[in-house]
C-alpha atoms as a PDB file:
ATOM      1  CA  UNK A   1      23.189  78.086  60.842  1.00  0.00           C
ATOM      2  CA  UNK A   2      26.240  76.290  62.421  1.00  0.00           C
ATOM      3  CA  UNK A   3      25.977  73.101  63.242  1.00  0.00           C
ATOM      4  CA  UNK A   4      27.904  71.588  66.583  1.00  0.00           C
ATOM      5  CA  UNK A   5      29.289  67.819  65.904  1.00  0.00           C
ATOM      6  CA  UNK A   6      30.558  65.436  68.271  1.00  0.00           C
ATOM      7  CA  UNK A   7      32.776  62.266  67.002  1.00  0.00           C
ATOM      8  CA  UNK A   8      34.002  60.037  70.063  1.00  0.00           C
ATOM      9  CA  UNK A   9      37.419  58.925  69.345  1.00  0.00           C
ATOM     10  CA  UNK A  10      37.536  61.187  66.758  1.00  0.00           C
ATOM     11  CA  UNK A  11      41.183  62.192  66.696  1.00  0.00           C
ATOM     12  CA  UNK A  12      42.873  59.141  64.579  1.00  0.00           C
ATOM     13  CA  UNK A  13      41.857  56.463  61.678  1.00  0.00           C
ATOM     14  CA  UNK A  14      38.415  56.685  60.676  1.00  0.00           C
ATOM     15  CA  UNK A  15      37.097  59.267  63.077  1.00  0.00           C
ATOM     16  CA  UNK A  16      40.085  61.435  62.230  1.00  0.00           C
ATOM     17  CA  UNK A  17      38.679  61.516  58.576  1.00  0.00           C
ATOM     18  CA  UNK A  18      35.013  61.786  59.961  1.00  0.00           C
ATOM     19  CA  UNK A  19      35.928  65.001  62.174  1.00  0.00           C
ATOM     20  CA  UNK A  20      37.564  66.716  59.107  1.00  0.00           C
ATOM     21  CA  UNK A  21      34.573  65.892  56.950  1.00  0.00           C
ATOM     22  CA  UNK A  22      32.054  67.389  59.164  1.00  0.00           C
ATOM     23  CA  UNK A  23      34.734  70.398  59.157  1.00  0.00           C
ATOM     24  CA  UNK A  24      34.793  70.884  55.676  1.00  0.00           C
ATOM     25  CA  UNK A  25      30.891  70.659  55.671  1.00  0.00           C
ATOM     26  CA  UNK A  26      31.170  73.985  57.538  1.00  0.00           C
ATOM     27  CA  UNK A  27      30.347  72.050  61.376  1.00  0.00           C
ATOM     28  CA  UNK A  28      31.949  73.139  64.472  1.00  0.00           C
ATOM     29  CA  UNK A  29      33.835  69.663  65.560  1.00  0.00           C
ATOM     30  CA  UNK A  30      34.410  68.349  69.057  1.00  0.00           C
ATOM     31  CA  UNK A  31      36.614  65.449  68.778  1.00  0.00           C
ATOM     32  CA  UNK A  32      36.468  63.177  71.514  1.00  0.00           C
ATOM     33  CA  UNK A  33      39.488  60.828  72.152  1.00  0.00           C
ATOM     34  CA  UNK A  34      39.759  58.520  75.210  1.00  0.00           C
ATOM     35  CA  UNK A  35      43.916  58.103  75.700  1.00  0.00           C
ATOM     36  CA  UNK A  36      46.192  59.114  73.183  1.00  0.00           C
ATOM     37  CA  UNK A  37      47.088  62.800  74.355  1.00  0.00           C
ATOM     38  CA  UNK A  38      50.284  63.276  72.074  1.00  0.00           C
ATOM     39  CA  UNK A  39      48.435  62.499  69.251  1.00  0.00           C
ATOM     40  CA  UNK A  40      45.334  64.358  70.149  1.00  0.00           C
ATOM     41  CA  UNK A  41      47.079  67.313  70.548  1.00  0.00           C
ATOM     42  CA  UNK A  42      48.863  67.024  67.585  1.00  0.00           C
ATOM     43  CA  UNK A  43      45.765  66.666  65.299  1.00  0.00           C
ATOM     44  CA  UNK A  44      44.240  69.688  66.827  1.00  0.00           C
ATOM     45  CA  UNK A  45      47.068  71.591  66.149  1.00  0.00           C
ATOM     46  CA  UNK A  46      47.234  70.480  63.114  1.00  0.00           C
ATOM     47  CA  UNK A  47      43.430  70.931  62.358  1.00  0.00           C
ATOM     48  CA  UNK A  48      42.194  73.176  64.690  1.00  0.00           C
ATOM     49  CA  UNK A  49      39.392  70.984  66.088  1.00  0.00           C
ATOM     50  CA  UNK A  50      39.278  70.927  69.568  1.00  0.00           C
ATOM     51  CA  UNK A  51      39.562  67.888  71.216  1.00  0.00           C
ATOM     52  CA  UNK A  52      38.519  66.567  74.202  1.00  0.00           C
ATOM     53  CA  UNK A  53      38.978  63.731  76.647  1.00  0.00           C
ATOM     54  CA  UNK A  54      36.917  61.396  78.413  1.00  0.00           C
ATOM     55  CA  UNK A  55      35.956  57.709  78.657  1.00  0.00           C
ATOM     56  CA  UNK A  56      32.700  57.267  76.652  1.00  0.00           C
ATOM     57  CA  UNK A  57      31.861  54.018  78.441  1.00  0.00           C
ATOM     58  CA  UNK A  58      31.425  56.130  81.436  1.00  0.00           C
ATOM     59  CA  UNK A  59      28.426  57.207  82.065  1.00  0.00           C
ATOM     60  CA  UNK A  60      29.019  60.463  84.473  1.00  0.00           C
ATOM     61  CA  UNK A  61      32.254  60.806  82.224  1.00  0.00           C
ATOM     62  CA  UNK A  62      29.552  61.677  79.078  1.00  0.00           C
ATOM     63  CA  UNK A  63      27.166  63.666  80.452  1.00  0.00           C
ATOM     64  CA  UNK A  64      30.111  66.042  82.027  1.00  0.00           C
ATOM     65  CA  UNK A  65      31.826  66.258  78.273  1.00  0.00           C
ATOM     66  CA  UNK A  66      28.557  66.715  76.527  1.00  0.00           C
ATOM     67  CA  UNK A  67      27.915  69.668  78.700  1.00  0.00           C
ATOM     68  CA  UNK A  68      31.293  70.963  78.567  1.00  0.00           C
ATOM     69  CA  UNK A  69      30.989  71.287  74.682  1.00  0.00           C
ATOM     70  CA  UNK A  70      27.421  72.893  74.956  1.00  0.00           C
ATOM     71  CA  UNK A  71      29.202  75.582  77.122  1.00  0.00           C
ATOM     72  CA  UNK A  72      32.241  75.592  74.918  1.00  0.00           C
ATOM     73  CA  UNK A  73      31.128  75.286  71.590  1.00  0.00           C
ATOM     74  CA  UNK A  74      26.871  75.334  71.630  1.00  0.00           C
ATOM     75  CA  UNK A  75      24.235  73.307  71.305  1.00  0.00           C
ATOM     76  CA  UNK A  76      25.228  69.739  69.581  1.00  0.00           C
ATOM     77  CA  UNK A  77      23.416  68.958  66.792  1.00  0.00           C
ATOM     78  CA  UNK A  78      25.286  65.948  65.370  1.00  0.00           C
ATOM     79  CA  UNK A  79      26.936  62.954  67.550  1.00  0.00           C
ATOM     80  CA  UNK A  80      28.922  60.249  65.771  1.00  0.00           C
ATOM     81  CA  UNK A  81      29.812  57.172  67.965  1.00  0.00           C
ATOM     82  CA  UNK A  82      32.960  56.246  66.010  1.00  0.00           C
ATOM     83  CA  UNK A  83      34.720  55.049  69.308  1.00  0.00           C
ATOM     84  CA  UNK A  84      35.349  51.027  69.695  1.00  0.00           C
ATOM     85  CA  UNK A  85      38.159  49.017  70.839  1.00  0.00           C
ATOM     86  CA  UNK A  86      38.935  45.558  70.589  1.00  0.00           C
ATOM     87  CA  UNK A  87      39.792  42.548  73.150  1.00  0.00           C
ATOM     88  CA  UNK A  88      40.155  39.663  70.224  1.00  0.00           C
ATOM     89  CA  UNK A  89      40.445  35.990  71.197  1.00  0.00           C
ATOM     90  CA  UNK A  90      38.145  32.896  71.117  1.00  0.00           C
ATOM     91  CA  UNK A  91      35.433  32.272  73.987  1.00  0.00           C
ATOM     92  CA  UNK A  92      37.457  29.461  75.340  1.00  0.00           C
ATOM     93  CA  UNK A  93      40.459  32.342  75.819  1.00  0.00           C
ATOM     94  CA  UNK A  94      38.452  34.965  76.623  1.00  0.00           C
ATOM     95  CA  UNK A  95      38.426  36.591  79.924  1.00  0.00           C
ATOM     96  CA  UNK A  96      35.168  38.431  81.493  1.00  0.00           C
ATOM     97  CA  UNK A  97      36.838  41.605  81.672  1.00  0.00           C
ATOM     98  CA  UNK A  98      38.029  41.376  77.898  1.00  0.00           C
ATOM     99  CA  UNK A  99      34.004  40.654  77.097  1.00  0.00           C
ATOM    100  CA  UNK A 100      33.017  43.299  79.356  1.00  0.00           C
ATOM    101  CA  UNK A 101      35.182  46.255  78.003  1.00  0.00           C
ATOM    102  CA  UNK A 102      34.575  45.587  74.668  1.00  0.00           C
ATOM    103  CA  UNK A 103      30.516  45.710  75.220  1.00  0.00           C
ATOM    104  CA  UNK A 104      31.018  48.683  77.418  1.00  0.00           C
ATOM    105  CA  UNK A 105      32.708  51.024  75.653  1.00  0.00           C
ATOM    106  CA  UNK A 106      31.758  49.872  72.172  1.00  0.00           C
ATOM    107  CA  UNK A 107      27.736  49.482  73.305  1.00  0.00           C
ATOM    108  CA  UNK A 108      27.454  51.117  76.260  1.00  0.00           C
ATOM    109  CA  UNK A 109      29.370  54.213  74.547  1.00  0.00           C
ATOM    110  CA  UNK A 110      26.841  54.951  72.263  1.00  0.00           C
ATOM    111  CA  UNK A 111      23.858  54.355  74.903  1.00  0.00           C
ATOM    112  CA  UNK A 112      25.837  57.031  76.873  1.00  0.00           C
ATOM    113  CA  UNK A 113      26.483  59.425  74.518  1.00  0.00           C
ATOM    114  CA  UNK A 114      22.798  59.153  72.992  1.00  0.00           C
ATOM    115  CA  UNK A 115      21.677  59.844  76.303  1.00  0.00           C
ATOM    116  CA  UNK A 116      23.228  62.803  76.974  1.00  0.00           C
ATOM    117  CA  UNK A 117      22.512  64.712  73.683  1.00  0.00           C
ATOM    118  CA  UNK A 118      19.172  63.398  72.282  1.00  0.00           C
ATOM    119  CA  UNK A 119      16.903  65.428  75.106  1.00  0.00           C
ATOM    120  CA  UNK A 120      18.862  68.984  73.165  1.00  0.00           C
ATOM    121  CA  UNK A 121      18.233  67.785  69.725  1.00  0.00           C
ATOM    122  CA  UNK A 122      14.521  66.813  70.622  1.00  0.00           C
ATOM    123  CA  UNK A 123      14.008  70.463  72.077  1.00  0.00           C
ATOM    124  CA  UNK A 124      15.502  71.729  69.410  1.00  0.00           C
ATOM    125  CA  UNK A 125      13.700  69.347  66.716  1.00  0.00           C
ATOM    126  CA  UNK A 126      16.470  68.594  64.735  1.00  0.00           C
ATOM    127  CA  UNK A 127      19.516  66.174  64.987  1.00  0.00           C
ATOM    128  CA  UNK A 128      21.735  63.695  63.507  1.00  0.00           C
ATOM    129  CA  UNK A 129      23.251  60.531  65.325  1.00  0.00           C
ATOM    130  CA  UNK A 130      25.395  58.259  63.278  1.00  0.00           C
ATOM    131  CA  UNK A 131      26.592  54.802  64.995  1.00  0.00           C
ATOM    132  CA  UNK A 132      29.547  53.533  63.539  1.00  0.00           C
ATOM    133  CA  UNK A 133      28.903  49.867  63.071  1.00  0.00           C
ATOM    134  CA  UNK A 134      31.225  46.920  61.418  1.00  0.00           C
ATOM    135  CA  UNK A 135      31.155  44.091  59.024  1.00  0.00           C
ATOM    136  CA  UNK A 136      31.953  42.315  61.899  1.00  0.00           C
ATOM    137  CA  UNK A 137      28.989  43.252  63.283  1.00  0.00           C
ATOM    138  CA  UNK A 138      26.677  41.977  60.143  1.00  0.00           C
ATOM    139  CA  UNK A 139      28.404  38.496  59.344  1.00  0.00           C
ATOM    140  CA  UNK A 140      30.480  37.830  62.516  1.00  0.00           C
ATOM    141  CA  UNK A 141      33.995  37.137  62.751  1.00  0.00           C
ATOM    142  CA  UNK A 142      36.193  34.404  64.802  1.00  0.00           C
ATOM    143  CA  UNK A 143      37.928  35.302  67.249  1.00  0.00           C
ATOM    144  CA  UNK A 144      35.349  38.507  68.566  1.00  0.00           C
ATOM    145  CA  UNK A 145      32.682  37.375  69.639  1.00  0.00           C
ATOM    146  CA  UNK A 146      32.810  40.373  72.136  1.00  0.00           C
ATOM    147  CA  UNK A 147      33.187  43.020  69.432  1.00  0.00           C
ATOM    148  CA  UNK A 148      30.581  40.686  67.019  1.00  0.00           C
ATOM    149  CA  UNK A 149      27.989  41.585  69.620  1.00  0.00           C
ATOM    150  CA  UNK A 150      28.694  45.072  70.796  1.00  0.00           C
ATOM    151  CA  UNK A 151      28.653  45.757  67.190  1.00  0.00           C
ATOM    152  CA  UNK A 152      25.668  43.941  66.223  1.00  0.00           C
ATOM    153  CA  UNK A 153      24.088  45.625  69.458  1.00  0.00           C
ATOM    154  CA  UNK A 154      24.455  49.160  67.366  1.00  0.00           C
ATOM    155  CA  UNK A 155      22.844  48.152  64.668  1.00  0.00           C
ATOM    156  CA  UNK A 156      19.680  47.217  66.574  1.00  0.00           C
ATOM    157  CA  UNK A 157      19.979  50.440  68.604  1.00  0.00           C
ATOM    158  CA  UNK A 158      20.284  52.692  65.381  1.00  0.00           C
ATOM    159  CA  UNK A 159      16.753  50.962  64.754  1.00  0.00           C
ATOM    160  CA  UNK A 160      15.221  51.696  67.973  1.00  0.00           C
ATOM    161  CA  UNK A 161      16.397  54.991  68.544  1.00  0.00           C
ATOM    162  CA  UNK A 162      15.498  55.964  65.224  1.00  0.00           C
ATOM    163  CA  UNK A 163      12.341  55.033  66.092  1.00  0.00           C
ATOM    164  CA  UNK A 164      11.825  57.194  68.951  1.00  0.00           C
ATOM    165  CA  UNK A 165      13.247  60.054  67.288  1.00  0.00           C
ATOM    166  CA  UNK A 166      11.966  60.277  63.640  1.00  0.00           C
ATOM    167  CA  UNK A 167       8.764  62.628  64.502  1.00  0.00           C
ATOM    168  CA  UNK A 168      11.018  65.234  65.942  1.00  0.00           C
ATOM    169  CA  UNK A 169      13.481  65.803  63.306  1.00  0.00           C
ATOM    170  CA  UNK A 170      16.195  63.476  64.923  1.00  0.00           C
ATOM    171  CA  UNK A 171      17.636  60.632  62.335  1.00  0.00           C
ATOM    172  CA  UNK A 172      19.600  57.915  64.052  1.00  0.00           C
ATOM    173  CA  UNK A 173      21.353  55.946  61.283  1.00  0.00           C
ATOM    174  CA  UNK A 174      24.207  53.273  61.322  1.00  0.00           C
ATOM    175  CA  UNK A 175      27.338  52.974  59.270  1.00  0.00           C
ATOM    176  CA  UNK A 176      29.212  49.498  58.939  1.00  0.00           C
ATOM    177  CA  UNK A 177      32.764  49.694  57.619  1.00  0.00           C
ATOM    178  CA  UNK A 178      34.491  46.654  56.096  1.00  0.00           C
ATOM    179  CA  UNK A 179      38.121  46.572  56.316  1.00  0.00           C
ATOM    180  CA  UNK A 180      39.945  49.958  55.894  1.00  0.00           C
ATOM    181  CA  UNK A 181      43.169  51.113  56.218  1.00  0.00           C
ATOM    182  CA  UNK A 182      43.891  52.334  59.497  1.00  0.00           C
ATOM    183  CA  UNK A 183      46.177  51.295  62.193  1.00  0.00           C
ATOM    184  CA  UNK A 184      44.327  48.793  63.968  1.00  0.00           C
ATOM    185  CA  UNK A 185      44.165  46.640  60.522  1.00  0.00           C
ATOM    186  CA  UNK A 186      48.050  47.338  59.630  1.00  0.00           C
ATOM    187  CA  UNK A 187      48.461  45.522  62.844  1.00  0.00           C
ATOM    188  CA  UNK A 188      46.848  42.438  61.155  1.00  0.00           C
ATOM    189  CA  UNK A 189      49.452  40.050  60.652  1.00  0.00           C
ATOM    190  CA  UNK A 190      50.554  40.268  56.469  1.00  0.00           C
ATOM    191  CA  UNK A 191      49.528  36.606  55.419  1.00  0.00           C
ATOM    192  CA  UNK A 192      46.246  37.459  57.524  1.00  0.00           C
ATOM    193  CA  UNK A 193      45.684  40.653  56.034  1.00  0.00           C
ATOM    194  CA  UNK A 194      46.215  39.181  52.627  1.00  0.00           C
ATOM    195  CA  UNK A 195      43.773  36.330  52.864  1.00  0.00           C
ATOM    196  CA  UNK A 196      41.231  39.350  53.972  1.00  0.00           C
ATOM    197  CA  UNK A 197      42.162  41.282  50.883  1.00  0.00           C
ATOM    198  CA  UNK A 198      41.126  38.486  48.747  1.00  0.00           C
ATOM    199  CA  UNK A 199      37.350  38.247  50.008  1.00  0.00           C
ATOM    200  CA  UNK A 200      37.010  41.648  49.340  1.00  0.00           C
ATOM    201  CA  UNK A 201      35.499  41.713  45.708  1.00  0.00           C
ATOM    202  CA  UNK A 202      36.689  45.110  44.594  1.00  0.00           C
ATOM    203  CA  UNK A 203      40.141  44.048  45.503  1.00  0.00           C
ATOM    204  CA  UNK A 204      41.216  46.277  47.859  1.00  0.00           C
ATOM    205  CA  UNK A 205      41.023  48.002  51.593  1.00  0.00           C
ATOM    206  CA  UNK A 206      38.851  50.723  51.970  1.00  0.00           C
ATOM    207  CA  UNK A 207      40.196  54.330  52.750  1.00  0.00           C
ATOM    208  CA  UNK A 208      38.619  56.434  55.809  1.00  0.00           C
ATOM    209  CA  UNK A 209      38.026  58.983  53.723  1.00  0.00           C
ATOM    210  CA  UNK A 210      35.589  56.869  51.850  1.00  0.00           C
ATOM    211  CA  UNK A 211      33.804  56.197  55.171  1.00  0.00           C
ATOM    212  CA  UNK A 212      33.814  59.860  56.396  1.00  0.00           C
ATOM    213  CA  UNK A 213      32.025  61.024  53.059  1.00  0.00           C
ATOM    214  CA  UNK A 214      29.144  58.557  53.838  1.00  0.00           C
ATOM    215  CA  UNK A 215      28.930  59.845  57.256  1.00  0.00           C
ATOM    216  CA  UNK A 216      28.841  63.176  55.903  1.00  0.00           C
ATOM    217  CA  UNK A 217      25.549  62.942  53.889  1.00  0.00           C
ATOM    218  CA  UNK A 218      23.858  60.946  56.486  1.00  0.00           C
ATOM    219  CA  UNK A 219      24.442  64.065  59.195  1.00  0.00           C
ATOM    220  CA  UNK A 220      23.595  66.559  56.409  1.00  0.00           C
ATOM    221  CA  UNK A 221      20.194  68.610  55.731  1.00  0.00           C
ATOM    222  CA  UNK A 222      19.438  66.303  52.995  1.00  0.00           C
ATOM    223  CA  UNK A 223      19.199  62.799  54.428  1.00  0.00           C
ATOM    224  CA  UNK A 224      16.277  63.456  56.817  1.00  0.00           C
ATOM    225  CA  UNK A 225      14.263  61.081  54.653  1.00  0.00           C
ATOM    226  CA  UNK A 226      16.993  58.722  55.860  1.00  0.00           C
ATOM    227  CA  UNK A 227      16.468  57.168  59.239  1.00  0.00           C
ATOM    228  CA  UNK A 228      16.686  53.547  60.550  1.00  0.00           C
ATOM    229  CA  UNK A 229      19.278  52.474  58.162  1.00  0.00           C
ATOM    230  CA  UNK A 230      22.674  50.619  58.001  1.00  0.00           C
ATOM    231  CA  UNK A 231      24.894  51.983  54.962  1.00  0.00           C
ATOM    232  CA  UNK A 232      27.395  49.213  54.381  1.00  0.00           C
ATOM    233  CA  UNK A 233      30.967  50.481  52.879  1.00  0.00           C
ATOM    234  CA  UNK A 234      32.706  47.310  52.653  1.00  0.00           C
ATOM    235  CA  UNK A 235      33.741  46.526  48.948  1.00  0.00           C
ATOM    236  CA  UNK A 236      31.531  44.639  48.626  1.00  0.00           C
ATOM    237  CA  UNK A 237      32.283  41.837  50.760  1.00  0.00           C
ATOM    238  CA  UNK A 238      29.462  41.233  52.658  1.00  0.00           C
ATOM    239  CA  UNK A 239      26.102  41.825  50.821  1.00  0.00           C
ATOM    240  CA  UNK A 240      22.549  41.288  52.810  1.00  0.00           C
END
């Protein structure tokens, strides 16, 4: 049986890797992006994923995709909320609307997108939501207090959810990255990005690749005794 995947913002960095890992697993793969057009199209050409666009921190905006891939593609069977953004800057400098954004699209993303595929997958009595979390999210960070929270938010979602869904086949599981190697942290300023490679005990950024592989066994056939659960992929650099 085919499975049907959705990965919000799922066209570049980590959920670039995470849509071609559910590929390669033999999934059919919606990728969800929110702006970038150029390079959406460009990865599906280059992948053959269809992509698709909408804002996940709007409500409407995620029902309307959701359905538009059940007519397109099927029935979804796996959702990944990869899709964040950031609005950095201590509370003292930080603007409502830069709080606000953050929480809605990083939080209110994955309430939305939950929303409008979990009432399929409990029908159907099988499913697989992964949250995509941070080690900002676990241990804080200065300067985000807005992304701190949305983040932290997801982890106490994955627990609740996973709760509600766990006697009819749906696992709702978290995933917290630590500093990988993707765009938004090659904008890090060098000396910054150096002082961050030096707390990381193995030495070294992480690759998205390395992410997208544990994303992949939490969405497969074999992690259903799996549910509830943060998998930290950070080096080693924060351990709890």
């Amino acid at each position: 049986m085919t499975r049907v995947a959705i990965v919000t913002g799922g066209t570049r960095g980590i959920g670039e890797a995470i849509s071609l890992a559910l590929q390669d697993m033999g999934m059919v793969v919606a990728a969800n992006y929110g702006g970038n057009e150029e390079k959406a199209k460009a990865f599906s050409e280059r992948t053959g994923i269809k992509t698709y666009k909408w804002d996940v921190g709007d409500f409407d905006a995620c029902q309307d995709g959701a359905n538009q891939v059940l007519q397109d593609l099927g029935p979804v069977d796996v959702l990944v909320n990869n899709a964040g953004i950031t609005r950095d800057g201590v509370l003292m400098k930080m603007s409502f609307d830069d709080w606000n954004e953050v929480m809605r699209v990083n939080l209110g993303g994955c309430f939305n997108m939950a929303k409008a595929v979990f009432p399929g997958m409990k029908e159907r009595k099988w499913g697989r939501i992964v949250n995509i979390g941070s080690i900002n999210g676990q241990g804080g960070q200065y300067g985000q207090v807005n992304y701190a929270a949305a983040k932290s938010g997801i982890h106490g979602f994955t627990k609740a959810l996973a709760q509600e869904g766990a006697r009819t086949g749906i696992t709702v599981n978290a995933l917290a990255p630590g500093y990988i190697d993707t765009d938004m942290v090659a904008a890090v300023p060098p000396e910054v990005l150096e002082k961050i490679v030096a707390k990381v005990p193995v030495g070294r950024l992480g690759q998205a690749s390395e992410i997208a592989r544990g994303v992949a066994f939490l969405c497969s056939d074999e992690a259903g005794f799996v549910t509830g659960s943060t998998l930290s992929i950070n080096g080693g650099q924060h351990m709890y």
